[in-house]
N, C-alpha and C. Protein backbone atom coordinates (compact mmCIF):
# COMPACT_ATOMS: atom_id res chain seq x y z
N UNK A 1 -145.50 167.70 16.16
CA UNK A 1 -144.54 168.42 16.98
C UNK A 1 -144.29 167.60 18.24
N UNK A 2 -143.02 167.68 18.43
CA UNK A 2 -142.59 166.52 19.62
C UNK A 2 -142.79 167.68 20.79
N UNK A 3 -141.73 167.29 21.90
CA UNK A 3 -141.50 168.28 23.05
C UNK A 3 -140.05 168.94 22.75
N UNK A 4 -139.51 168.68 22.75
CA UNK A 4 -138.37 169.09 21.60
C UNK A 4 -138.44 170.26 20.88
N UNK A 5 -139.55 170.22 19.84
CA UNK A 5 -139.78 171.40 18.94
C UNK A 5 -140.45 172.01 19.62
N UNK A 6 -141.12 171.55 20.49
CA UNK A 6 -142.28 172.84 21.53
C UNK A 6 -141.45 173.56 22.36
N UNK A 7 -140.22 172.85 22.82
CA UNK A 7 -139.27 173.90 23.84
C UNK A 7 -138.64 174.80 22.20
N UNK A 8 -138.02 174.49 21.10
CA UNK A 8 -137.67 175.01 20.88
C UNK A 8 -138.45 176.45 20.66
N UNK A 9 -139.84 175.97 19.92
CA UNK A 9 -140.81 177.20 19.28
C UNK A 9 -140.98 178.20 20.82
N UNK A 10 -141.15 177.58 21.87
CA UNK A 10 -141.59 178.74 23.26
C UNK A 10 -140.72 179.35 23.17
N UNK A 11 -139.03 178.96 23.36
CA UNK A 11 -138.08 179.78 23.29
C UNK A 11 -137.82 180.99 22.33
N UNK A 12 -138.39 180.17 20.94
CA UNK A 12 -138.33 181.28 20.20
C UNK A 12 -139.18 182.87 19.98
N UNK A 13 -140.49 182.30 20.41
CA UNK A 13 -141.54 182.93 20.75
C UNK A 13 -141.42 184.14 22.17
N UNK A 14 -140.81 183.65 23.19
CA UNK A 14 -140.68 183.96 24.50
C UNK A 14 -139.42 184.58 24.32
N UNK A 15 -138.56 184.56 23.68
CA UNK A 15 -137.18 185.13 23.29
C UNK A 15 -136.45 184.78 24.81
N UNK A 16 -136.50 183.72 25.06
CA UNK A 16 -135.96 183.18 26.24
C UNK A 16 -134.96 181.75 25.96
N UNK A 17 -134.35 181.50 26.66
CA UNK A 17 -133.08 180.46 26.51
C UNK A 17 -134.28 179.16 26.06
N UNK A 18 -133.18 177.85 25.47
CA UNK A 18 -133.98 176.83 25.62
C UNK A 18 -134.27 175.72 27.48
N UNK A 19 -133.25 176.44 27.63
CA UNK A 19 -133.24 175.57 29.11
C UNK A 19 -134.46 176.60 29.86
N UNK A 20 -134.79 177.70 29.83
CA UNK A 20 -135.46 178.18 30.62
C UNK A 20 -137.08 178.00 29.82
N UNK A 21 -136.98 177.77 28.62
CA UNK A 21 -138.29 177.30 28.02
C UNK A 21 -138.64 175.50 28.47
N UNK A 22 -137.71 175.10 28.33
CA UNK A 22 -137.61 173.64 29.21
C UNK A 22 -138.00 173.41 30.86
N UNK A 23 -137.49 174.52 31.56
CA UNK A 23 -137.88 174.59 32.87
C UNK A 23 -139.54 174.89 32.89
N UNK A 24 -140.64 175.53 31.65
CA UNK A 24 -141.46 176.31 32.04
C UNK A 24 -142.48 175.10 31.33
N UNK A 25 -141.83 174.53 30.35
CA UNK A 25 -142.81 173.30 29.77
C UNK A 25 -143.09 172.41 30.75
N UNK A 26 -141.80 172.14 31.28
CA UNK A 26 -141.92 171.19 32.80
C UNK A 26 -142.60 171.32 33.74
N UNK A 27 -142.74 172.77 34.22
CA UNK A 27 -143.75 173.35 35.21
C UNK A 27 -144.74 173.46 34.58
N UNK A 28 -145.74 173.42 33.99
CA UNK A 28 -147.21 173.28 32.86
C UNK A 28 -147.29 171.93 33.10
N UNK A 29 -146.76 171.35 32.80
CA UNK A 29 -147.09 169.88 32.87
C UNK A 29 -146.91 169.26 33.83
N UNK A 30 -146.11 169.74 35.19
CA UNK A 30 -145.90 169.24 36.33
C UNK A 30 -147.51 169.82 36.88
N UNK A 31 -147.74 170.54 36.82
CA UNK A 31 -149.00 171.41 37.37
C UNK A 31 -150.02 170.84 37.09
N UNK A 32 -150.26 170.65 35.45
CA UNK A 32 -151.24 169.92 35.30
C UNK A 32 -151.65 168.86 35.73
N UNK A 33 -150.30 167.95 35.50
CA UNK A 33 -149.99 166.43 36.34
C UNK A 33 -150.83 166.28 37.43
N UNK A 34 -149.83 167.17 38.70
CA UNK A 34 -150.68 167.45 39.95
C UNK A 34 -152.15 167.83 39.95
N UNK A 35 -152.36 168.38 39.11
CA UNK A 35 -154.14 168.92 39.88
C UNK A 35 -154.89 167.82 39.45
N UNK A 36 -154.60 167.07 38.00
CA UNK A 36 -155.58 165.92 37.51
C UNK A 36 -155.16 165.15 38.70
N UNK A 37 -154.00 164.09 39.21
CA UNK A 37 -154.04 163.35 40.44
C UNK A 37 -154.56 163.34 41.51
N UNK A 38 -155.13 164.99 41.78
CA UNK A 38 -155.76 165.42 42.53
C UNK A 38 -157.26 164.81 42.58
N UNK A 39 -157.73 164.91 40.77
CA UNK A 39 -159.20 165.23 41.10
C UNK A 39 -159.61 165.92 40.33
N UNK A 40 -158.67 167.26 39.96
CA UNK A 40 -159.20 168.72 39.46
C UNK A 40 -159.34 168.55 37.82
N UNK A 41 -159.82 170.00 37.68
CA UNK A 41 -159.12 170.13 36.05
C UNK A 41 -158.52 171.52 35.97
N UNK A 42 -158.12 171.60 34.71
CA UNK A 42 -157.21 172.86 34.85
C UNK A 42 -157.95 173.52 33.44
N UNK A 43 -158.65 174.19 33.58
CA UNK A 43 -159.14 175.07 32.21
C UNK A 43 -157.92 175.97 32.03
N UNK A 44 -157.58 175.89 30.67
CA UNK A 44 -156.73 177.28 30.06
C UNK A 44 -157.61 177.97 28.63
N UNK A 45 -158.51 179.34 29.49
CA UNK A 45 -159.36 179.71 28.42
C UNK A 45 -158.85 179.96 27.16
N UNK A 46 -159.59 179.66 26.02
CA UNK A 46 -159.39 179.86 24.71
C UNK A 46 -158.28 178.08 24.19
N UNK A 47 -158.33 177.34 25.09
CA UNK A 47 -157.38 176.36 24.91
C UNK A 47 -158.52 175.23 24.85
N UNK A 48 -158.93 175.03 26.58
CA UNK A 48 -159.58 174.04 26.47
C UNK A 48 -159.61 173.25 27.45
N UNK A 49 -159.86 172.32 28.05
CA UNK A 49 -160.27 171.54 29.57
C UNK A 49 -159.18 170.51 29.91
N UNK A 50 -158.61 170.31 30.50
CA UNK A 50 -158.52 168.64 30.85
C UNK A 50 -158.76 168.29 32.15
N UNK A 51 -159.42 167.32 32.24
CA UNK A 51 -159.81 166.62 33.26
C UNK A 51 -159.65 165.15 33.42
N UNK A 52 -160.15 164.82 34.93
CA UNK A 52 -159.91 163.05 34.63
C UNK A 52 -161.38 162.20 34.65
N UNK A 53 -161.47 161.40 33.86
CA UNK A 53 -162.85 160.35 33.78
C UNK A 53 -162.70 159.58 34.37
N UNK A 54 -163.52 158.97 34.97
CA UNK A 54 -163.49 157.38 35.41
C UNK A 54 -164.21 156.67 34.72
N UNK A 55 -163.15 155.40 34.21
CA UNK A 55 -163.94 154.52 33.21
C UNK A 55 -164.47 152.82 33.99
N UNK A 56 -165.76 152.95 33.94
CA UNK A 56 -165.86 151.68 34.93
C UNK A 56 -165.43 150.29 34.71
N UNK A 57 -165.41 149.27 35.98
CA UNK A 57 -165.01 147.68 35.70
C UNK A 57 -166.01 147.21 34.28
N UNK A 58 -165.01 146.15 33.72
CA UNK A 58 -165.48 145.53 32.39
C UNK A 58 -165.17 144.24 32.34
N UNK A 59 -165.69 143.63 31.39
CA UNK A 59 -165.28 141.96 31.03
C UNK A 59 -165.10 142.67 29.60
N UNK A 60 -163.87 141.89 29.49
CA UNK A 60 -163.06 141.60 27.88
C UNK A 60 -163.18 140.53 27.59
N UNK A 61 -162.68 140.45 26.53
CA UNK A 61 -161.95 138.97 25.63
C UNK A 61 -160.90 139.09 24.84
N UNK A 62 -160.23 137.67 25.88
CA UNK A 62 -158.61 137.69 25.30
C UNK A 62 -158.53 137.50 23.75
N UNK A 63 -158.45 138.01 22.96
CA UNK A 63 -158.41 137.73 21.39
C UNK A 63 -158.02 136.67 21.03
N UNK A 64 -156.66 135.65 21.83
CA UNK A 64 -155.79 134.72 21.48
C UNK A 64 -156.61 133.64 21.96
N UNK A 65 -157.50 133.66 23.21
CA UNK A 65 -157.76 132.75 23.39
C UNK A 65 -159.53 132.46 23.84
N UNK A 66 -159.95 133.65 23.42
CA UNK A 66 -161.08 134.00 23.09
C UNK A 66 -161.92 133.65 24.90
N UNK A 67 -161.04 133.61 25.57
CA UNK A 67 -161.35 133.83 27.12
C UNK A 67 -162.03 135.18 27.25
N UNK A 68 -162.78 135.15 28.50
CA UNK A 68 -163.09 136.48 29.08
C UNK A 68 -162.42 136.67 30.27
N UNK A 69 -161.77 138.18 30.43
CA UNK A 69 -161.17 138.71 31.25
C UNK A 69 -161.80 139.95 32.16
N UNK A 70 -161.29 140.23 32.91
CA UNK A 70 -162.29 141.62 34.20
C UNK A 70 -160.89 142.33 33.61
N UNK A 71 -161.53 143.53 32.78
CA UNK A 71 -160.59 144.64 32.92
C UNK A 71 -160.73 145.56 34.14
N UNK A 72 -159.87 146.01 34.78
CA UNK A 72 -160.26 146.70 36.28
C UNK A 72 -160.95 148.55 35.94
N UNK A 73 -161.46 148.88 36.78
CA UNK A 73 -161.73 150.21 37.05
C UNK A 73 -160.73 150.92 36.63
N UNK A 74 -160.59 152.12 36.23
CA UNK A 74 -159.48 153.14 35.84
C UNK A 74 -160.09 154.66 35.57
N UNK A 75 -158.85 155.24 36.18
CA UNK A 75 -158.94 156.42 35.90
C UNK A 75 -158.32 157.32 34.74
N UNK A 76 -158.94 157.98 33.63
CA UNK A 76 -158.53 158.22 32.46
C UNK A 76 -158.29 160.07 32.63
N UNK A 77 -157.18 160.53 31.41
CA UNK A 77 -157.44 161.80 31.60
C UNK A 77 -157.93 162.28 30.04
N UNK A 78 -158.80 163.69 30.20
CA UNK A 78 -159.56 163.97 29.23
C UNK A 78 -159.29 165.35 28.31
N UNK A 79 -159.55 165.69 27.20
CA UNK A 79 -159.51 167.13 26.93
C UNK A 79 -160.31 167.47 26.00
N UNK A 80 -160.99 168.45 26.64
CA UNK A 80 -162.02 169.06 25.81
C UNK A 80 -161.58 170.54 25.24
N UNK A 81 -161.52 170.16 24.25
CA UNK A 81 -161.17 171.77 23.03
C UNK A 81 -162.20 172.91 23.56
N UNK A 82 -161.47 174.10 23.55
CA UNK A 82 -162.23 175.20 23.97
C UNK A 82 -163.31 175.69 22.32
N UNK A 83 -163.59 176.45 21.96
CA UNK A 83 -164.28 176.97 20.95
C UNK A 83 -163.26 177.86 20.17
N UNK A 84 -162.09 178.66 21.06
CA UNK A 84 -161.61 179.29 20.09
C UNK A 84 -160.24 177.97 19.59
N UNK A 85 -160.15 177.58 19.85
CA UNK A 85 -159.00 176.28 19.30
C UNK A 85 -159.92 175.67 18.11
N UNK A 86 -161.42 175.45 18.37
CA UNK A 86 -162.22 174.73 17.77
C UNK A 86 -162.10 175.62 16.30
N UNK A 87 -162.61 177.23 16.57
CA UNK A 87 -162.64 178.15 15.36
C UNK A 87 -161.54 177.99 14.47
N UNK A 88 -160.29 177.84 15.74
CA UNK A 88 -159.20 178.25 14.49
C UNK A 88 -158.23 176.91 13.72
N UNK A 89 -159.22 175.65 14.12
CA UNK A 89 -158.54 174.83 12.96
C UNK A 89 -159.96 174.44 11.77
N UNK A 90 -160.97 174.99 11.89
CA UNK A 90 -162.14 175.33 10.68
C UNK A 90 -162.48 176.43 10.06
């Protein structure tokens, strides 16, 4: 399912326009956006976590030229499945 079919299915679900299911996908994900940049996480019970990791400095190797490289520090974002998401695809 793209974003596309997710505005369409909310709309259908929500019996609400597609532009106003579009405005509300946008705000969920603007929200989320914001609080992970923050720092935070945003639990949505029965859904599941996301948060952000920090993945530490590394040495790679360039494949092509079998060099080693410093991959830098980064910040990753995460999601942990709640239990009832977990139940209902087993």
């Amino acid at each position: 399912m793209n974003k596309t079919e997710l505005v369409d299915h909310i709309a259908q679900q929500a019996d609400i326009s597609k532009a106003a299911a579009q405005r509300a996908l946008e705000a969920v994900i603007g929200g989320v956006r914001a609080t992970l940049k923050k720092g935070g996480t945003v639990t949505l019970v029965g859904f599941g976590t996301f948060a952000v990791d920090k993945r530490t400095a590394r040495t790679g190797r360039n494949p092509r030229m079998s060099a080693a490289i410093k991959i830098k520090a980064a910040k990753i974002p995460k999601f942990r499945p709640g239990k009832v998401l977990k139940d209902a695809l087993n």
